[in-house]
N, C-alpha and C. Protein backbone atom coordinates (compact mmCIF):
# COMPACT_ATOMS: atom_id res chain seq x y z
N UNK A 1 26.92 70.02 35.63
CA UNK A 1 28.19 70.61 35.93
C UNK A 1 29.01 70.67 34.66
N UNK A 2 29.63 71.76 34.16
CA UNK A 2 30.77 71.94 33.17
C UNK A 2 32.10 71.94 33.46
N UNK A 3 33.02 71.72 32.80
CA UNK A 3 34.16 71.95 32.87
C UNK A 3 34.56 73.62 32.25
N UNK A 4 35.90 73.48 32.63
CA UNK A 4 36.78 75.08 31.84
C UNK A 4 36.13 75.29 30.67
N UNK A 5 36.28 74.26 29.62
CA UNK A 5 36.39 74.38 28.14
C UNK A 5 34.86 74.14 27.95
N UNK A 6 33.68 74.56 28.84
CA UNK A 6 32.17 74.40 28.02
C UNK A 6 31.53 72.61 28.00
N UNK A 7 32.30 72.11 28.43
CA UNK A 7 32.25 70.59 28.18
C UNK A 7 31.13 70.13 29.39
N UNK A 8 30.27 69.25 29.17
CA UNK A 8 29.59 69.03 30.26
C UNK A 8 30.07 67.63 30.83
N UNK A 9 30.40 67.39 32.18
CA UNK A 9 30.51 66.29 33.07
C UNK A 9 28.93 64.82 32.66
N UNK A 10 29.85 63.93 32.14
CA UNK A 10 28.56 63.09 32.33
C UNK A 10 27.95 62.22 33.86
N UNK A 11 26.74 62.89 33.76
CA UNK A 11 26.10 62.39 35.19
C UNK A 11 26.68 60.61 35.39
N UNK A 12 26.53 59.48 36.23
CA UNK A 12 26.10 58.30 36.25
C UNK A 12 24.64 58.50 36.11
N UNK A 13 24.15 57.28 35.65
CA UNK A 13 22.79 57.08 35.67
C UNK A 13 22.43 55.96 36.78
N UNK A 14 21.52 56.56 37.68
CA UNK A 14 21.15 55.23 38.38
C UNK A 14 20.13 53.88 38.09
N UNK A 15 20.10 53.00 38.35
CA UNK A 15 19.34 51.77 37.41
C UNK A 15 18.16 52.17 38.48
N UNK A 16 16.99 51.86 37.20
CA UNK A 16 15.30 52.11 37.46
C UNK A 16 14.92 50.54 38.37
N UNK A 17 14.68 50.83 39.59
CA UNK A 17 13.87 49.34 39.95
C UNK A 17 12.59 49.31 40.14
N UNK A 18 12.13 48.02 39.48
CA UNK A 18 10.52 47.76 39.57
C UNK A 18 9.85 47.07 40.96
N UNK A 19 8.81 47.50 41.63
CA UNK A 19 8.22 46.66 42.57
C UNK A 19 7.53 45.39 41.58
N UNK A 20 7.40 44.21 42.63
CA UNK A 20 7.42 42.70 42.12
C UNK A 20 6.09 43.33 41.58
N UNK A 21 5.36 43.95 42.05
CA UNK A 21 3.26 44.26 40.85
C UNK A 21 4.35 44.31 39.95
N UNK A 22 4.65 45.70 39.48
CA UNK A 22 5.22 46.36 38.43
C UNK A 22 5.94 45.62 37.46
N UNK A 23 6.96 44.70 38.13
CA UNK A 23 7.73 43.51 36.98
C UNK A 23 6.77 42.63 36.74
N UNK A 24 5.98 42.15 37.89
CA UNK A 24 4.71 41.34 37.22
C UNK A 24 3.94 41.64 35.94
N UNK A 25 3.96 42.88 36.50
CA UNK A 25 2.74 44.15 35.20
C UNK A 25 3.45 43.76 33.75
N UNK A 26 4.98 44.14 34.21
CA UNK A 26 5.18 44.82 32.55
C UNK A 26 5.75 43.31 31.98
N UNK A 27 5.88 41.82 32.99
CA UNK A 27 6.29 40.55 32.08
C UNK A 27 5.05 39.52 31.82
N UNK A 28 4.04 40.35 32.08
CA UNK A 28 2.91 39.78 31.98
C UNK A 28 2.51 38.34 32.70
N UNK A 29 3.04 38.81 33.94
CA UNK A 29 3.11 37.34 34.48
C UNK A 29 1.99 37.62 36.34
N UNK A 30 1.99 36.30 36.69
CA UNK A 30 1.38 36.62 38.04
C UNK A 30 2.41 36.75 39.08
N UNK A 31 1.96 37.48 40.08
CA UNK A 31 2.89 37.36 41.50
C UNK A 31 3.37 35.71 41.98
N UNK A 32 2.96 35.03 41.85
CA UNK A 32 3.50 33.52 42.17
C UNK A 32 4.42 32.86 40.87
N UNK A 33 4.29 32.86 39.85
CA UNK A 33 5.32 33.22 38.80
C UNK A 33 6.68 34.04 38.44
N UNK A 34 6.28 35.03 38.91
CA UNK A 34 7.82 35.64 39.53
C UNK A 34 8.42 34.83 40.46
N UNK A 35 7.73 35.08 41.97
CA UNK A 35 7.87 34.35 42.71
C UNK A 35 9.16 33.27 42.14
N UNK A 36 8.68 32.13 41.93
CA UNK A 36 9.05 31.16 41.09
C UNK A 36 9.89 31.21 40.23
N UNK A 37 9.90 32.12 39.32
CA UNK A 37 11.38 32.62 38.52
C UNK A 37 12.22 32.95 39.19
N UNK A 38 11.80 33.94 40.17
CA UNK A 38 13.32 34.78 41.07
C UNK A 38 13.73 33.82 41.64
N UNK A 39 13.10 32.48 42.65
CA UNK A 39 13.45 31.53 43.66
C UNK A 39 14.09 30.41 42.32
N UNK A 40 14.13 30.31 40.89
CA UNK A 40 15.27 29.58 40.26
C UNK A 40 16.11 30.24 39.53
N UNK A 41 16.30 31.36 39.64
CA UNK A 41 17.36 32.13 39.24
C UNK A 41 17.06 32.55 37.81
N UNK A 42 15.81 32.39 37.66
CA UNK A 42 15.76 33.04 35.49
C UNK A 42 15.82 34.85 36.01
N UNK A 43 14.82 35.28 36.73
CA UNK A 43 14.86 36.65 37.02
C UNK A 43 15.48 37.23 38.41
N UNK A 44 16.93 37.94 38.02
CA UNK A 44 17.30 38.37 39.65
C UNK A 44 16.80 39.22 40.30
N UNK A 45 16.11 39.38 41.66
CA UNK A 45 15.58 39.99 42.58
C UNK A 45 16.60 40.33 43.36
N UNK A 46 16.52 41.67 43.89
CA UNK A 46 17.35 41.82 44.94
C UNK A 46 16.28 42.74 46.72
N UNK A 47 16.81 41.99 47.11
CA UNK A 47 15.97 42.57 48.57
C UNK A 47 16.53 43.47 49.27
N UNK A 48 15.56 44.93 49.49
CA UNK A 48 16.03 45.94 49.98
C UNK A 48 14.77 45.89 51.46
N UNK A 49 15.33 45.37 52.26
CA UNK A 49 14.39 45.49 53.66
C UNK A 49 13.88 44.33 53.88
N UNK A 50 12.38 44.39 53.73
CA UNK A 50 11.43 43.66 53.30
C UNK A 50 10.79 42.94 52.26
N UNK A 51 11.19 44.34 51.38
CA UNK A 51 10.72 44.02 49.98
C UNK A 51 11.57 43.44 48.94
N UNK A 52 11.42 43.18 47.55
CA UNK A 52 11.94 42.49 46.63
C UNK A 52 11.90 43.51 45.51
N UNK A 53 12.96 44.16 44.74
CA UNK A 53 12.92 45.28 44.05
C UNK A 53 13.77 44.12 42.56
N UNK A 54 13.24 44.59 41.50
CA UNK A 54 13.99 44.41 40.39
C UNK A 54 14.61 45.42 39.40
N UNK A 55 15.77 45.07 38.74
CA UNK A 55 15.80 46.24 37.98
C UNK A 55 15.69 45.78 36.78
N UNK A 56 15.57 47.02 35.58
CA UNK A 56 14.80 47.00 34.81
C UNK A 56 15.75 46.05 33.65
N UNK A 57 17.43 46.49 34.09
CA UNK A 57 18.32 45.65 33.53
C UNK A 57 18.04 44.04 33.50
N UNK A 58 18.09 43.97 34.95
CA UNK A 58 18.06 42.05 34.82
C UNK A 58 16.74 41.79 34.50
N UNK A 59 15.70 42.38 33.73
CA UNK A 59 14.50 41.84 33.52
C UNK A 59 14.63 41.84 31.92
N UNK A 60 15.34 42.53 31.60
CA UNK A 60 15.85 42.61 29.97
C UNK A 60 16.38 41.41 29.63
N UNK A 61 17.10 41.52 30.75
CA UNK A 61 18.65 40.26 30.31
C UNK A 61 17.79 39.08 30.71
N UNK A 62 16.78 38.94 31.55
CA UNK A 62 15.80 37.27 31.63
C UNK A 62 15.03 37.32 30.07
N UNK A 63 14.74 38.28 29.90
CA UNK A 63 13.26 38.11 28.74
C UNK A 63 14.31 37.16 27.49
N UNK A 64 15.60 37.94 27.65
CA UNK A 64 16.16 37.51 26.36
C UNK A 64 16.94 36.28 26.82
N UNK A 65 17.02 35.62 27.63
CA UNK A 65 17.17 34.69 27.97
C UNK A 65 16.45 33.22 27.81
N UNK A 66 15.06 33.79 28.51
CA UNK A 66 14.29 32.72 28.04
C UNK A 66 13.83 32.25 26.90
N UNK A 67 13.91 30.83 27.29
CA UNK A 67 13.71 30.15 25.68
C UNK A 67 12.23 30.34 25.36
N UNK A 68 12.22 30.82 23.88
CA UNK A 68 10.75 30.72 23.32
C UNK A 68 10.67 29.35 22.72
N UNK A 69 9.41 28.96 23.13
CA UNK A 69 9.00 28.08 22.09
C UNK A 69 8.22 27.72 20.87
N UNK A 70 8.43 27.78 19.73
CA UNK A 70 7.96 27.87 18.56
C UNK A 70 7.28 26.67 18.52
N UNK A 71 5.59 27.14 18.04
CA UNK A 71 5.05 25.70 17.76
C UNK A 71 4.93 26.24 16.01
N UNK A 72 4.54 24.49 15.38
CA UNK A 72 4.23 24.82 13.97
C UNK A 72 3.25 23.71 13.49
N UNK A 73 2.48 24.54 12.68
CA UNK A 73 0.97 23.51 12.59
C UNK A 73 1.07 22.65 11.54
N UNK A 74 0.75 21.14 11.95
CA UNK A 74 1.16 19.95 11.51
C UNK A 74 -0.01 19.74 10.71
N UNK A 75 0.22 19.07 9.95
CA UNK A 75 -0.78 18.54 8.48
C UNK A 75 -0.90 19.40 7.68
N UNK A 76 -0.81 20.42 7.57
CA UNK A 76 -0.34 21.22 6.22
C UNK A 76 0.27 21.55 5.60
């Protein structure tokens, strides 16, 4: 849609949600691992019906959340 002056209206964008495979898929994790994250709050799930949908936002905002742990090799 444009306005008078040629200008284009910016759409909203709607947020992309993943099925629990799919967030499994792309955090490299298993279905009982999610599981387990979503039930302590590192990754938010939200339930539409039956199912458990994530979006692609709060899976950003967990990755960078969680703590990495750096190992470093001892005796050298």
């Amino acid at each position: 849609m444009t306005l008078k002056g040629g200008e284009d209206i910016p759409q909203p964008t709607q947020p992309k949600y993943l099925t629990r495979l799919q967030a499994a898929e792309l955090l490299h994790l298993t279905l009982p691992t999610l599981h387990v994250y979503t039930q302590a709050g590192i990754i938010r799930g939200h339930k539409v019906g039956r199912r458990v949908l994530y979006s692609e936002d709060d899976i950003k905002a967990a990755v960078q959340d969680i703590p990495t742990l750096k190992y470093s090799r001892r005796g050298r």
